[in-house]
PDB file of N, CA and C in Angstrom:
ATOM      1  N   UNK A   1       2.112  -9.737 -19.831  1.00  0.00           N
ATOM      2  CA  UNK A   1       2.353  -8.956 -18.630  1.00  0.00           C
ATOM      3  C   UNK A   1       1.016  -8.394 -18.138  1.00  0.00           C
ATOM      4  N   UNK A   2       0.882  -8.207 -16.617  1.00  0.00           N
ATOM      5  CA  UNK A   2      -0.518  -7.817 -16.276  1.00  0.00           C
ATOM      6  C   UNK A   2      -0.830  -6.649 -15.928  1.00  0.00           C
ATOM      7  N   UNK A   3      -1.564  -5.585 -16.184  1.00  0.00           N
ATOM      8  CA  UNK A   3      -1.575  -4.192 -16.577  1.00  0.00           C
ATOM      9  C   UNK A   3      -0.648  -3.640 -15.418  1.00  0.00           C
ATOM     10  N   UNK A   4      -0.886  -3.952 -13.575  1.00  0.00           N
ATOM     11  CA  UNK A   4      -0.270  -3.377 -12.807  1.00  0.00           C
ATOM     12  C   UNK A   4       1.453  -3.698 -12.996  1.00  0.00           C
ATOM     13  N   UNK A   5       1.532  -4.476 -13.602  1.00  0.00           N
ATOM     14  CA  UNK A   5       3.314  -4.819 -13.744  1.00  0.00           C
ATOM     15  C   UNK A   5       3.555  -3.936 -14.762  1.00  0.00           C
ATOM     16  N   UNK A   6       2.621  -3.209 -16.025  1.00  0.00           N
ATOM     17  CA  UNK A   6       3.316  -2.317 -16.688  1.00  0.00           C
ATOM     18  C   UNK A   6       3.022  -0.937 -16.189  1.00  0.00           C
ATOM     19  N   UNK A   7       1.996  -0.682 -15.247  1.00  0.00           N
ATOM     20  CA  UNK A   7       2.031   0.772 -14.657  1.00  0.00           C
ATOM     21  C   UNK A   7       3.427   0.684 -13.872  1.00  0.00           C
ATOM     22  N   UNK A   8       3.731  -0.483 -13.006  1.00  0.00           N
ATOM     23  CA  UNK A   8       5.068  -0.430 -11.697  1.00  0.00           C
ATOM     24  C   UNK A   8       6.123  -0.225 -12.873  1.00  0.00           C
ATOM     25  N   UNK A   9       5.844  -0.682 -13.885  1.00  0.00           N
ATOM     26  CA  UNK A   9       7.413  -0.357 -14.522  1.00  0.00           C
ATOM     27  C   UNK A   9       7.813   1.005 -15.063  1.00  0.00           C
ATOM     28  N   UNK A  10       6.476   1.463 -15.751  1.00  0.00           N
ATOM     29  CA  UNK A  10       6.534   3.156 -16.398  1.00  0.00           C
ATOM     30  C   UNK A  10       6.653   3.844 -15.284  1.00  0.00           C
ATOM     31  N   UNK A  11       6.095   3.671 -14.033  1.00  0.00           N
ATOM     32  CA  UNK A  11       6.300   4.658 -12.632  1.00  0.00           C
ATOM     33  C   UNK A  11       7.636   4.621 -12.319  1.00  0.00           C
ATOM     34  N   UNK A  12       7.712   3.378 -12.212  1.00  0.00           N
ATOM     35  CA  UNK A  12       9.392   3.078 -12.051  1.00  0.00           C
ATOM     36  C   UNK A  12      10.521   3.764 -12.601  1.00  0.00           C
ATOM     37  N   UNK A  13      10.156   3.879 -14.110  1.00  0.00           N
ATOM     38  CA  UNK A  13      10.775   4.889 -15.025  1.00  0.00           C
ATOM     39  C   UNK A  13      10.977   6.175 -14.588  1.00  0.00           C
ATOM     40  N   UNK A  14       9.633   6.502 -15.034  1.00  0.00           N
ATOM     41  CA  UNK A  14       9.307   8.162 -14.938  1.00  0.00           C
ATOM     42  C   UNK A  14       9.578   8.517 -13.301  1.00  0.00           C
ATOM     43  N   UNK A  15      10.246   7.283 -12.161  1.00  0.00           N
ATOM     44  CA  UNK A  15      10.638   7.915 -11.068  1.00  0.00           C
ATOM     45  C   UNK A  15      12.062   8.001 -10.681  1.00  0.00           C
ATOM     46  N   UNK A  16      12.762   7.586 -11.898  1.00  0.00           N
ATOM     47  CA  UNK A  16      13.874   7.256 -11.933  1.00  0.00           C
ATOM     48  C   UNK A  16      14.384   5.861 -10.924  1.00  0.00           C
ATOM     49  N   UNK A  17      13.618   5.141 -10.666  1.00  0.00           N
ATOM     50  CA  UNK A  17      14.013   4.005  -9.626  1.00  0.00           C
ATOM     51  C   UNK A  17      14.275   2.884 -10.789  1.00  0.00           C
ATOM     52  N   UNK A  18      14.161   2.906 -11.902  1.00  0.00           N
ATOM     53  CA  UNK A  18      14.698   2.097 -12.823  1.00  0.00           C
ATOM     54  C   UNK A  18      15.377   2.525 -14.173  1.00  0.00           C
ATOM     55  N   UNK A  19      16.430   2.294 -13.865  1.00  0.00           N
ATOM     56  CA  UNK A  19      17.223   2.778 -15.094  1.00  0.00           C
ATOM     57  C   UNK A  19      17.747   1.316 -15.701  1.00  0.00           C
ATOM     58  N   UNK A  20      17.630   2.305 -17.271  1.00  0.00           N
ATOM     59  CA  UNK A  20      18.337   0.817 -18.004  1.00  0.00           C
ATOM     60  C   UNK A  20      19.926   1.823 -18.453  1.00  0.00           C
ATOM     61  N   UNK A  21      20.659   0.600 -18.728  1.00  0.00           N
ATOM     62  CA  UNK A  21      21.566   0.926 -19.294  1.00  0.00           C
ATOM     63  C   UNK A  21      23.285   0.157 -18.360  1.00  0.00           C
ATOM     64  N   UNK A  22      23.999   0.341 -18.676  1.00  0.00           N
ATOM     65  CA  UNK A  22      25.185  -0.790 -18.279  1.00  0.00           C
ATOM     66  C   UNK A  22      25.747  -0.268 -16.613  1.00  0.00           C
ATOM     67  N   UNK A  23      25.145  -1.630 -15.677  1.00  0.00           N
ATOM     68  CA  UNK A  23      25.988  -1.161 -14.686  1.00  0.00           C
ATOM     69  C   UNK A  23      26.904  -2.476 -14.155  1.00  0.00           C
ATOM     70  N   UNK A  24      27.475  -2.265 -12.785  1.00  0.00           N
ATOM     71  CA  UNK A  24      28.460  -2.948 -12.040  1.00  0.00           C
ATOM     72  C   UNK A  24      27.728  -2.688 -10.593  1.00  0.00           C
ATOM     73  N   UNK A  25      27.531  -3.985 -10.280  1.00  0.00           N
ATOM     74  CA  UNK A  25      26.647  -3.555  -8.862  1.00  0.00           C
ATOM     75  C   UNK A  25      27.590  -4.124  -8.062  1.00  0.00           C
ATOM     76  N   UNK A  26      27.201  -3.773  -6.811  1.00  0.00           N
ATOM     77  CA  UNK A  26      28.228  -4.441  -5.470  1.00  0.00           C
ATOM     78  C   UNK A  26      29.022  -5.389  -5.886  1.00  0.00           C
ATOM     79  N   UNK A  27      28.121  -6.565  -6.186  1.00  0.00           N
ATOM     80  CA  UNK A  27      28.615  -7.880  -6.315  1.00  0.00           C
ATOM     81  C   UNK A  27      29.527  -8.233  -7.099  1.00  0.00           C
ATOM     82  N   UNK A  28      29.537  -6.762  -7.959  1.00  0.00           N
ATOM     83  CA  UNK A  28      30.504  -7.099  -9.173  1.00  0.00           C
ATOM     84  C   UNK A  28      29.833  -8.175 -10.296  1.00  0.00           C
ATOM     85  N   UNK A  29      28.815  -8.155 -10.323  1.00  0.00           N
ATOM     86  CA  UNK A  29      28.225  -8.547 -11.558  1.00  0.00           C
ATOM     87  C   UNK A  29      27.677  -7.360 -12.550  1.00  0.00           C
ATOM     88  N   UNK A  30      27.741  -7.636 -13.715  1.00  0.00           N
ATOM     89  CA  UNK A  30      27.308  -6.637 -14.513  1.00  0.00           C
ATOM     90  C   UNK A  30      25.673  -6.868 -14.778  1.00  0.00           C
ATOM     91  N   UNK A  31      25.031  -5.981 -14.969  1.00  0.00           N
ATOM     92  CA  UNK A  31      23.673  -5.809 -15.322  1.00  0.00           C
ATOM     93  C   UNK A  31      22.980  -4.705 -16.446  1.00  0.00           C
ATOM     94  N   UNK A  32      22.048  -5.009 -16.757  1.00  0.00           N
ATOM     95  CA  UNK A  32      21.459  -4.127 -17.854  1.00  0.00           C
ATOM     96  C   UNK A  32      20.837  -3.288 -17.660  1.00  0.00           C
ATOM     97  N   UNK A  33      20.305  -3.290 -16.279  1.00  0.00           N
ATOM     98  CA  UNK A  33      19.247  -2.242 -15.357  1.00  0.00           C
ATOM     99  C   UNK A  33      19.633  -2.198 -13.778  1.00  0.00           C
ATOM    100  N   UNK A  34      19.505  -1.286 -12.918  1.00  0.00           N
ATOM    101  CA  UNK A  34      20.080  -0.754 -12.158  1.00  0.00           C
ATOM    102  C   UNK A  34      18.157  -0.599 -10.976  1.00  0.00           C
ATOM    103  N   UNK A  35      17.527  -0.866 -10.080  1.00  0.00           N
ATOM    104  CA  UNK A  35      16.297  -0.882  -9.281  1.00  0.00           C
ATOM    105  C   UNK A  35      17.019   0.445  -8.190  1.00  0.00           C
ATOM    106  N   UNK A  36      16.805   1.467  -8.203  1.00  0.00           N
ATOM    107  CA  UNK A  36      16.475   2.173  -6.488  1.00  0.00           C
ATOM    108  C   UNK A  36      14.998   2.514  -6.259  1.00  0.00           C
ATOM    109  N   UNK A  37      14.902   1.638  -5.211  1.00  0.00           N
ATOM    110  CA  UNK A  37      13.684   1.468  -4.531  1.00  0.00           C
ATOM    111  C   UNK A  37      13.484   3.015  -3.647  1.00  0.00           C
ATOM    112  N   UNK A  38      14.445   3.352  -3.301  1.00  0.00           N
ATOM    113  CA  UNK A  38      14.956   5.002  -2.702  1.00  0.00           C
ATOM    114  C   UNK A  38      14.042   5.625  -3.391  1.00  0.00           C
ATOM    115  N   UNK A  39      13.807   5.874  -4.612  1.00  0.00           N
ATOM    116  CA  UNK A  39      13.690   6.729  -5.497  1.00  0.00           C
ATOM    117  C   UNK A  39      12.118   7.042  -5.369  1.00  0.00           C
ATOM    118  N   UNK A  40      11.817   6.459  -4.374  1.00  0.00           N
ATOM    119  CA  UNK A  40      10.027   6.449  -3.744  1.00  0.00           C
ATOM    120  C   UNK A  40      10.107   7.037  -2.976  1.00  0.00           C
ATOM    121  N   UNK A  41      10.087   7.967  -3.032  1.00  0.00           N
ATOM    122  CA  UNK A  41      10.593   9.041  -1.439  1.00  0.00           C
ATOM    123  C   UNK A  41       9.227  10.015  -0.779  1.00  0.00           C
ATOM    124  N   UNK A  42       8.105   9.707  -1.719  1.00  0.00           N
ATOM    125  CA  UNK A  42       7.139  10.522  -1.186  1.00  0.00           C
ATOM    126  C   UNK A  42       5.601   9.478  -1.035  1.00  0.00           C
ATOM    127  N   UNK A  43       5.013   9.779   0.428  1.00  0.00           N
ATOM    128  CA  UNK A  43       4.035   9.062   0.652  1.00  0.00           C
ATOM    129  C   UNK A  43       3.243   9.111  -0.186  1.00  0.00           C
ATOM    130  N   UNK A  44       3.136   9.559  -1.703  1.00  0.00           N
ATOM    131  CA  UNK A  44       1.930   9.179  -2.344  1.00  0.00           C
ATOM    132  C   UNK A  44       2.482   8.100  -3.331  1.00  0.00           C
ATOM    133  N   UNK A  45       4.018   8.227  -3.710  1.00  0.00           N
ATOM    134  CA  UNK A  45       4.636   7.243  -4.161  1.00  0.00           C
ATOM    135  C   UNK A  45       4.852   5.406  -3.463  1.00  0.00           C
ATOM    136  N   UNK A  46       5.141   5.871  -2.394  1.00  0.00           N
ATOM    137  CA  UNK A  46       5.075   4.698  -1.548  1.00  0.00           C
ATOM    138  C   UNK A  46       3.637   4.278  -1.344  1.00  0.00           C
ATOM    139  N   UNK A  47       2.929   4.777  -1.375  1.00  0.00           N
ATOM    140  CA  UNK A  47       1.432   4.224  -1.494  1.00  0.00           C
ATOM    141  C   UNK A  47       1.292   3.271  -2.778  1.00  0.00           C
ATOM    142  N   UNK A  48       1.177   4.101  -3.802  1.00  0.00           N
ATOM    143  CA  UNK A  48       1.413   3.152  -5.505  1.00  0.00           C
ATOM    144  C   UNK A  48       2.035   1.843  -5.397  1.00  0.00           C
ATOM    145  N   UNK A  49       3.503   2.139  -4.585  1.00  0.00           N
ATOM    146  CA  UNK A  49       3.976   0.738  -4.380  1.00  0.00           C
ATOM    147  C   UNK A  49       3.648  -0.045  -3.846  1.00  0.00           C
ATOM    148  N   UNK A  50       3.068   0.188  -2.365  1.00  0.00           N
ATOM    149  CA  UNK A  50       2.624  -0.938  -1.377  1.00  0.00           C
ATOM    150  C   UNK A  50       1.250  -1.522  -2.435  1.00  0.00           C
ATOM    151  N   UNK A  51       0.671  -0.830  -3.380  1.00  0.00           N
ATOM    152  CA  UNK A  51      -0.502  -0.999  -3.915  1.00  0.00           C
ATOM    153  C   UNK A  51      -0.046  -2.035  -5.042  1.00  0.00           C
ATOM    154  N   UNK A  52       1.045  -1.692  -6.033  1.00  0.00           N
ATOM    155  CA  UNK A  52       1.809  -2.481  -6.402  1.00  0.00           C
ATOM    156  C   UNK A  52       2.121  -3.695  -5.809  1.00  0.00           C
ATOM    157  N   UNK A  53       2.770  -3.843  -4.870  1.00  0.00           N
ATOM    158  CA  UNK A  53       3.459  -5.235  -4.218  1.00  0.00           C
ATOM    159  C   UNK A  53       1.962  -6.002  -3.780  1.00  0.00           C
ATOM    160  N   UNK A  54       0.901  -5.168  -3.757  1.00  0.00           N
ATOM    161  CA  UNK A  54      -0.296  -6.356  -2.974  1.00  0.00           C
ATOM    162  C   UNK A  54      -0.862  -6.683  -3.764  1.00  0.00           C
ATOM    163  N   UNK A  55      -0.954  -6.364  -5.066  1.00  0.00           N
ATOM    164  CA  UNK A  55      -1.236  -6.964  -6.238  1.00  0.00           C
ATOM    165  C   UNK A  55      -0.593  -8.104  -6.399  1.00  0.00           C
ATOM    166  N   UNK A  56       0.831  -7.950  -6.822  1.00  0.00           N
ATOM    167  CA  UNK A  56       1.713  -9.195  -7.212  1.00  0.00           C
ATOM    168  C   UNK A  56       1.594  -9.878  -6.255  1.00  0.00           C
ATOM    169  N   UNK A  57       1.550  -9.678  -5.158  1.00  0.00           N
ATOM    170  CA  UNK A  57       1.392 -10.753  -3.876  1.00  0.00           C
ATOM    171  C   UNK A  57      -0.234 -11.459  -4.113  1.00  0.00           C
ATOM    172  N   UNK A  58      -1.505 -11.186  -4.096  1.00  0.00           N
ATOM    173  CA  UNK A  58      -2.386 -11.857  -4.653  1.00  0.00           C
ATOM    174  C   UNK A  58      -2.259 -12.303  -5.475  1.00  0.00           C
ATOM    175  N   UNK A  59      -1.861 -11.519  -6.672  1.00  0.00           N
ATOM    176  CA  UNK A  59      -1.533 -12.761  -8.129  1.00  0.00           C
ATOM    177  C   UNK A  59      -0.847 -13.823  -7.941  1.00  0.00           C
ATOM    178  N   UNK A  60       0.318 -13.694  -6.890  1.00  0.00           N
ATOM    179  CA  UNK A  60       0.871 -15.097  -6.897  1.00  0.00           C
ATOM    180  C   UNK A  60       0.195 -16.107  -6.243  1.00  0.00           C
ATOM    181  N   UNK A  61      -0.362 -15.637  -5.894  1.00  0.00           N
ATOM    182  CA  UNK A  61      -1.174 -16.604  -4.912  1.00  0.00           C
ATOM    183  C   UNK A  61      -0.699 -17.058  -3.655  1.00  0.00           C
ATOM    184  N   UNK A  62       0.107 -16.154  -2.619  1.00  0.00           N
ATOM    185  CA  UNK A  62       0.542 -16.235  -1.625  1.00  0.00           C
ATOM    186  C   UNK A  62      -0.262 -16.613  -1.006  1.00  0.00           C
ATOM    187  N   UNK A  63       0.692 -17.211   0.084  1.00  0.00           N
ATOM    188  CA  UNK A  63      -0.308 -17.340   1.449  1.00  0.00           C
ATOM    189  C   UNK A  63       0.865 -17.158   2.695  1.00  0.00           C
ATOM    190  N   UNK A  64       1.164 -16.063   3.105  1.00  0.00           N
ATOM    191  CA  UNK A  64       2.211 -15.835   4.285  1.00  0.00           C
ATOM    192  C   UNK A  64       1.284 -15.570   5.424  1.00  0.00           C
ATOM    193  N   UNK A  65       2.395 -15.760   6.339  1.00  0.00           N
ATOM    194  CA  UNK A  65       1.905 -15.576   7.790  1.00  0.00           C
ATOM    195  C   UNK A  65       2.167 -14.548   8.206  1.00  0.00           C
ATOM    196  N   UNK A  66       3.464 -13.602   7.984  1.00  0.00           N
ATOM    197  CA  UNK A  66       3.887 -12.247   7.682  1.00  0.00           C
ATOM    198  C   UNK A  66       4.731 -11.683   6.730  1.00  0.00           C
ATOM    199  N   UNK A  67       4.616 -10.351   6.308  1.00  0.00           N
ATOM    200  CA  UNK A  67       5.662 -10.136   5.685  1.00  0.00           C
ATOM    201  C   UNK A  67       6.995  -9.243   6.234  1.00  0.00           C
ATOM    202  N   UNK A  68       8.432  -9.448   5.665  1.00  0.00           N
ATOM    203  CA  UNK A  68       9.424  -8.828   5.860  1.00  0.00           C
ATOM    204  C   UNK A  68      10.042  -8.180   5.309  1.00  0.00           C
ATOM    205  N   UNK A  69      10.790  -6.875   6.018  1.00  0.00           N
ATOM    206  CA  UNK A  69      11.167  -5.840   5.295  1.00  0.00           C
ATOM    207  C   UNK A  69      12.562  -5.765   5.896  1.00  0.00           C
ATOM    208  N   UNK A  70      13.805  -6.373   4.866  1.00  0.00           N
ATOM    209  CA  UNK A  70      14.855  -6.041   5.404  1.00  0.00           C
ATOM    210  C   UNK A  70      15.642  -4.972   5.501  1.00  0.00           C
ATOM    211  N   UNK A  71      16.140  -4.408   6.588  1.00  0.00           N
ATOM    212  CA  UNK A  71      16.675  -2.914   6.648  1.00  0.00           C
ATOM    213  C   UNK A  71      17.476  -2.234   6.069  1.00  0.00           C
ATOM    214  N   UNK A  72      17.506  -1.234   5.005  1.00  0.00           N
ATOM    215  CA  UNK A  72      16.840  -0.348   5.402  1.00  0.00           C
ATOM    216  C   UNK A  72      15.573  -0.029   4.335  1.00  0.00           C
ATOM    217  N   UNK A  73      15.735  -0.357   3.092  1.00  0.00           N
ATOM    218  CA  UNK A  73      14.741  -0.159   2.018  1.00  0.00           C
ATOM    219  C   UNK A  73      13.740  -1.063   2.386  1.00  0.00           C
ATOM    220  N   UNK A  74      14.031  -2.271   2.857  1.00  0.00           N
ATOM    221  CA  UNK A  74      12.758  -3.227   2.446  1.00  0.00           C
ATOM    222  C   UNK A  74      11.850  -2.699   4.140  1.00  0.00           C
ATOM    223  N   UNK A  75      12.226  -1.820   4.913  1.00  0.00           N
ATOM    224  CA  UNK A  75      10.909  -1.669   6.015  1.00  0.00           C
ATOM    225  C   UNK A  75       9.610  -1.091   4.805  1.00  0.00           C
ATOM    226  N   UNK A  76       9.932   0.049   4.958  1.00  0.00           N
ATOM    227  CA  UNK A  76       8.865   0.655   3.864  1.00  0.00           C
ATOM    228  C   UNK A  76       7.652  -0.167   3.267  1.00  0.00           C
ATOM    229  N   UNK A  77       8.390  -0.622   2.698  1.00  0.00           N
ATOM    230  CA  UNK A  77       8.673  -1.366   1.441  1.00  0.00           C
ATOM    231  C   UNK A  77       7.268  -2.567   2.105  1.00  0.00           C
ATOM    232  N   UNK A  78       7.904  -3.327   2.567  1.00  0.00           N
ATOM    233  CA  UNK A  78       6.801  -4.448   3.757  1.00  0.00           C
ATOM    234  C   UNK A  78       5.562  -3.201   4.585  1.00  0.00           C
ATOM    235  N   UNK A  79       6.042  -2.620   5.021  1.00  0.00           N
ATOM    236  CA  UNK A  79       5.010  -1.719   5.855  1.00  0.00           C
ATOM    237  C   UNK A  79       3.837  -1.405   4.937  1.00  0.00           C
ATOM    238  N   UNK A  80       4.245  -0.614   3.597  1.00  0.00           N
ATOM    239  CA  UNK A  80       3.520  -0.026   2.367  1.00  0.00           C
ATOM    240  C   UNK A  80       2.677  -1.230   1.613  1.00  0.00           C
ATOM    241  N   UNK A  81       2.778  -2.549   1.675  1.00  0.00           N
ATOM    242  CA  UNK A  81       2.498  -3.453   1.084  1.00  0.00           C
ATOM    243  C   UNK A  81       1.123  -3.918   2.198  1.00  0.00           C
ATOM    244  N   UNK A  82       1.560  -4.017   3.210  1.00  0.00           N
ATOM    245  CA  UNK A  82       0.692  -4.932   4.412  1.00  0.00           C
ATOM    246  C   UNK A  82      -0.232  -3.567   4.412  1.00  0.00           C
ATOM    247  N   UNK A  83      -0.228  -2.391   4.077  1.00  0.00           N
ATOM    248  CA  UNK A  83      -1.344  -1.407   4.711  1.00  0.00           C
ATOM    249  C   UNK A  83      -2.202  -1.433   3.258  1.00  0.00           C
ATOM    250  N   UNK A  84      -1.777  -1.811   2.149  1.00  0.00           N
ATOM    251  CA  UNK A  84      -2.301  -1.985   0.658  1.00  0.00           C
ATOM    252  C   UNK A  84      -2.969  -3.130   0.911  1.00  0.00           C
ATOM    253  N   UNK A  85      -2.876  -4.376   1.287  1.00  0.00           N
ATOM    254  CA  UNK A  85      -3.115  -5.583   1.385  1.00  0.00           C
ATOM    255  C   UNK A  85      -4.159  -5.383   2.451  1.00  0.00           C
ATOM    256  N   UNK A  86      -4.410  -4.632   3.698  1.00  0.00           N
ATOM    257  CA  UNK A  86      -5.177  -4.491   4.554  1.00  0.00           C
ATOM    258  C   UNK A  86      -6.361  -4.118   3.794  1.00  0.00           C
ATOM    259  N   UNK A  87      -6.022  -3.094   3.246  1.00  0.00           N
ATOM    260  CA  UNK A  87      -7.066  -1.961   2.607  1.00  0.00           C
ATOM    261  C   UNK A  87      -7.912  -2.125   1.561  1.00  0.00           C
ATOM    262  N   UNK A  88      -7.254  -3.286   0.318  1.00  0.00           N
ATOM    263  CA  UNK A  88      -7.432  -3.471  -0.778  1.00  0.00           C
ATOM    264  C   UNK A  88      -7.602  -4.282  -1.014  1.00  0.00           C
ATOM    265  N   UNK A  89      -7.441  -5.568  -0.172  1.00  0.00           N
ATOM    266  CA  UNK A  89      -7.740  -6.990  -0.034  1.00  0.00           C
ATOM    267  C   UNK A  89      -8.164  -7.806   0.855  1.00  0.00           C
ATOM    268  N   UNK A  90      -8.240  -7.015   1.716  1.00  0.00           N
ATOM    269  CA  UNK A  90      -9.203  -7.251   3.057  1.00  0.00           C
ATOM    270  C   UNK A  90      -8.259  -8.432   3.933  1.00  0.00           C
ATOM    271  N   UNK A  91      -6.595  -8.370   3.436  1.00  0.00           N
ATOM    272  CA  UNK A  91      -5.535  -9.586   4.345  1.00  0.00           C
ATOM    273  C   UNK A  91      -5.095  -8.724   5.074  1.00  0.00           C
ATOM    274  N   UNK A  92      -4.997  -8.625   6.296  1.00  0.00           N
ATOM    275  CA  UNK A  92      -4.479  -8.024   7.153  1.00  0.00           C
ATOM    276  C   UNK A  92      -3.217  -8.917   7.610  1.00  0.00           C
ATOM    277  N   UNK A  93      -2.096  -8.888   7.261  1.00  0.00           N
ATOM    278  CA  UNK A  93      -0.783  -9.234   7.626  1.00  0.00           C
ATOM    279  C   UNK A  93       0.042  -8.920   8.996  1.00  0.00           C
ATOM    280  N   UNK A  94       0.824  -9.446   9.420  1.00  0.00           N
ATOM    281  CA  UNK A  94       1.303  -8.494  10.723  1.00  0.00           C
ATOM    282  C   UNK A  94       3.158  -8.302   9.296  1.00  0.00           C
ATOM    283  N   UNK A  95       3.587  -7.109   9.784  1.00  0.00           N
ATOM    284  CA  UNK A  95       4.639  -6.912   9.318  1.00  0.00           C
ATOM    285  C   UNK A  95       6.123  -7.157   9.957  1.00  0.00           C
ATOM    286  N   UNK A  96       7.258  -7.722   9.770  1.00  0.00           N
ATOM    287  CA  UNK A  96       8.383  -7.171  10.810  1.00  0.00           C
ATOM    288  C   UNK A  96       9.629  -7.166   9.769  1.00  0.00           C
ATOM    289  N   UNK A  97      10.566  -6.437  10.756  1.00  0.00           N
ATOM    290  CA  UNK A  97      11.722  -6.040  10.036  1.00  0.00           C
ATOM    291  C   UNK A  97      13.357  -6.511  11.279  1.00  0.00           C
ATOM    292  N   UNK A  98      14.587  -6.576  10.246  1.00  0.00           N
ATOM    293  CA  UNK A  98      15.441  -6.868  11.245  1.00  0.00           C
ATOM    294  C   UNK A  98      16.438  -6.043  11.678  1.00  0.00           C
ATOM    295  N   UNK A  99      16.541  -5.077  12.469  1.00  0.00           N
ATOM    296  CA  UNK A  99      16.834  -3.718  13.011  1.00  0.00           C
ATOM    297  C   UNK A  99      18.931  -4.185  13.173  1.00  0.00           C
ATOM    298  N   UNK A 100      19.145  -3.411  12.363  1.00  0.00           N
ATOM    299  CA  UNK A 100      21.106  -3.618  11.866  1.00  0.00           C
ATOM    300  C   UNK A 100      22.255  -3.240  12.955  1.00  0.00           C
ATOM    301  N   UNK A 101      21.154  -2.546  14.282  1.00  0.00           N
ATOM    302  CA  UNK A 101      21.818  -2.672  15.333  1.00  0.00           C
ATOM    303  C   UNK A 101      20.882  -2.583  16.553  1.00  0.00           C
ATOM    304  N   UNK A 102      21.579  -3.368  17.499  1.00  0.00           N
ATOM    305  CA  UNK A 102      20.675  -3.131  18.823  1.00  0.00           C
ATOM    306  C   UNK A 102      21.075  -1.826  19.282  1.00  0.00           C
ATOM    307  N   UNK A 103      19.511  -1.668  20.017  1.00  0.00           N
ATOM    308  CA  UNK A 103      19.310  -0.368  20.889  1.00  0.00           C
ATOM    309  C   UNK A 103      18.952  -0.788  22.395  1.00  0.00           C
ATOM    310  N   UNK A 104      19.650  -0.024  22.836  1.00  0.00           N
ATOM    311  CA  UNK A 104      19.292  -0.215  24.300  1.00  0.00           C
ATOM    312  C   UNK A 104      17.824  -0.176  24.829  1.00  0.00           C
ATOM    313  N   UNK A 105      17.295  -0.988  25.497  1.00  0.00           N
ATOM    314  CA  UNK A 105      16.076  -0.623  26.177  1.00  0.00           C
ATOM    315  C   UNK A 105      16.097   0.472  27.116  1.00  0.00           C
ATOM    316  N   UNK A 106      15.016   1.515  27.155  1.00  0.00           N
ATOM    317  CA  UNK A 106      15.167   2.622  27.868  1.00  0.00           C
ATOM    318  C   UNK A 106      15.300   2.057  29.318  1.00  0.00           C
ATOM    319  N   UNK A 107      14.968   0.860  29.786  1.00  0.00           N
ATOM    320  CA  UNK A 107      14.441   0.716  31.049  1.00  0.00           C
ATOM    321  C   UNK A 107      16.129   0.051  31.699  1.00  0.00           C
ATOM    322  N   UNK A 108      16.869  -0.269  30.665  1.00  0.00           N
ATOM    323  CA  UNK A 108      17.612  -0.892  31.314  1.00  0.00           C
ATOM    324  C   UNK A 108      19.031   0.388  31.660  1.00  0.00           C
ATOM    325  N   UNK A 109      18.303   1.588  31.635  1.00  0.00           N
ATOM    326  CA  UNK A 109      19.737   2.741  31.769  1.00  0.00           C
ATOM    327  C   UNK A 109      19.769   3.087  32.716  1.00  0.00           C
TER     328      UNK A 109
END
């Protein structure tokens, strides 16, 4: 394992966004560990992560054209990653997300 995958996991811990122990998720599958990504609720936390995710994203050796953050956890989530990746790796990404309901354009009222 590579050192930043065991800091994301002890943070993870000690932020309560990963718990082990027996659950039942939506799907009705059972699992051994339980992820709230929620549980990042403060901009110095969400920083760690986006710092996190642009790591694993270089290690894998990506090559995207953008990244996506599906609504409502994964905006953050993509936003926090592409400003880590800007900053820390010199990839400047464009980000987008897919909004769970339309809004009216102001212009059209």
């Amino acid at each position: 394992m590579l050192p930043h995958q065991r800091e994301f996991i002890a943070y993870a811990l000690a932020q309560g966004a990963l718990r082990l122990g027996r659950f039942t998720l939506k799907s009705g599958r059972e699992s051994p560990y339980f992820f709230d990504a929620g549980r990042f609720a403060t901009g110095a936390a969400l920083a760690r992560l986006g710092g996190w995710y642009a790591q694993a994203y270089r290690a894998a050796g990506l090559e995207a054209e953008l990244l996506f953050g599906p609504a409502y956890k994964g905006i953050p989530l993509a936003t926090a990653t592409a400003v880590a990746l800007a900053r820390d790796h010199s990839l400047d990404l464009p980000w987008a997300f897919d909004p769970l309901r339309e809004h009216p354009d102001p212009e059209d009222r």
